[in-house]
Protein backbone atom coordinates (compact mmCIF):
# COMPACT_ATOMS: atom_id res chain seq x y z
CA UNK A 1 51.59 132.37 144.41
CA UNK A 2 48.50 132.92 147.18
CA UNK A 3 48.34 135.96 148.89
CA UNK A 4 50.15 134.76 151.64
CA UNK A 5 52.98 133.26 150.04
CA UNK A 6 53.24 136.66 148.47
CA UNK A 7 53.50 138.31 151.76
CA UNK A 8 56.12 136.37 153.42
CA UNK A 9 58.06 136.45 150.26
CA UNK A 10 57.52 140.51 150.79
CA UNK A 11 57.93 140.63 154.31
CA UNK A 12 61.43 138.50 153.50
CA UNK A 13 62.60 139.90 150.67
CA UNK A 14 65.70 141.57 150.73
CA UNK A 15 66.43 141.30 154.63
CA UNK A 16 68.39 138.37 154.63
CA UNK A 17 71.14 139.97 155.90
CA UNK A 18 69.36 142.23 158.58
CA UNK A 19 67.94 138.70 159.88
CA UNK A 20 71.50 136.95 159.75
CA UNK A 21 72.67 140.29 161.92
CA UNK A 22 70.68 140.06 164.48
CA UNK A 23 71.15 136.12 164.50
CA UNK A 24 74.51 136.03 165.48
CA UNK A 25 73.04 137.63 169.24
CA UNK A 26 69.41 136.55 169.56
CA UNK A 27 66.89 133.93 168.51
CA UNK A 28 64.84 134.98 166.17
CA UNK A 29 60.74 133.88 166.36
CA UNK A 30 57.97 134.50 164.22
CA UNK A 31 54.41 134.21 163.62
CA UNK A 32 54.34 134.01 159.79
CA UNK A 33 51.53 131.82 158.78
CA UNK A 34 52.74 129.12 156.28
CA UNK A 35 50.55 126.26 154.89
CA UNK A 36 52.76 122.86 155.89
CA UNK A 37 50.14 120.96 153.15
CA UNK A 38 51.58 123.07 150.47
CA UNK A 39 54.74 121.81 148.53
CA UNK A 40 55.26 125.85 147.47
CA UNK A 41 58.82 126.34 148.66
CA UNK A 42 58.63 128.25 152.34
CA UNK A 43 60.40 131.87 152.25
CA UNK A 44 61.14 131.79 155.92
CA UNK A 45 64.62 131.24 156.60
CA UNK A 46 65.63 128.14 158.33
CA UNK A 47 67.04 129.84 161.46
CA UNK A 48 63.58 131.36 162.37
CA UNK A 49 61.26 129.83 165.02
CA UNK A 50 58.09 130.08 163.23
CA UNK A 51 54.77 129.91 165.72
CA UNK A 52 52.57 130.38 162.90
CA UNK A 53 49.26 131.99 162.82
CA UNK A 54 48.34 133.45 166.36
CA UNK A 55 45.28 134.14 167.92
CA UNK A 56 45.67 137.65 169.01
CA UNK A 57 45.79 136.49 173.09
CA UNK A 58 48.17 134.11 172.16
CA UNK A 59 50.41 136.78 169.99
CA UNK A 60 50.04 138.83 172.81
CA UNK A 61 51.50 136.04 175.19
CA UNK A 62 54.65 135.91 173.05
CA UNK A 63 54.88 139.27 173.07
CA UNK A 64 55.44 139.61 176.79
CA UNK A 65 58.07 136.95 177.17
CA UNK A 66 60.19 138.89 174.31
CA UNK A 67 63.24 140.59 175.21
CA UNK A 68 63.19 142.54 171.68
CA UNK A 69 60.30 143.01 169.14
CA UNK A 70 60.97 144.33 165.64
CA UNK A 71 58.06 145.08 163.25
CA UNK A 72 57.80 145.56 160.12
């Protein structure tokens, strides 16, 4: 694993059903950098908008239009 496939698997690990909670009322988005080239099996859950690897005014951008943010 890379580092970052290590850290979404972290990041994912174990909250399944936290995410599938929350589901059931809201969309759920992230910005979880994943590398599409790779055949490595994603960790992010098929039900999550990924927008991938922000730059920080874009993030920020994202932020603003959210109605709730959860971090980790």
């Amino acid at each position: 694993m890379f580092c970052d496939d290590i850290m979404n698997f972290l990041f994912l690990k174990g909250k399944e059903k936290y995410l599938n909670t929350i589901k059931k009322r809201l969309q759920i988005h992230g910005t979880v950098y994943v590398d599409e080239k790779s055949k490595k099996k994603s960790y992010m859950p098929s039900f999550v908008t990924n927008h991938g690897l922000q730059k920080p005014e874009d993030f920020h951008v994202l932020l603003r239009k959210s109605k709730v943010s959860v971090f980790k």
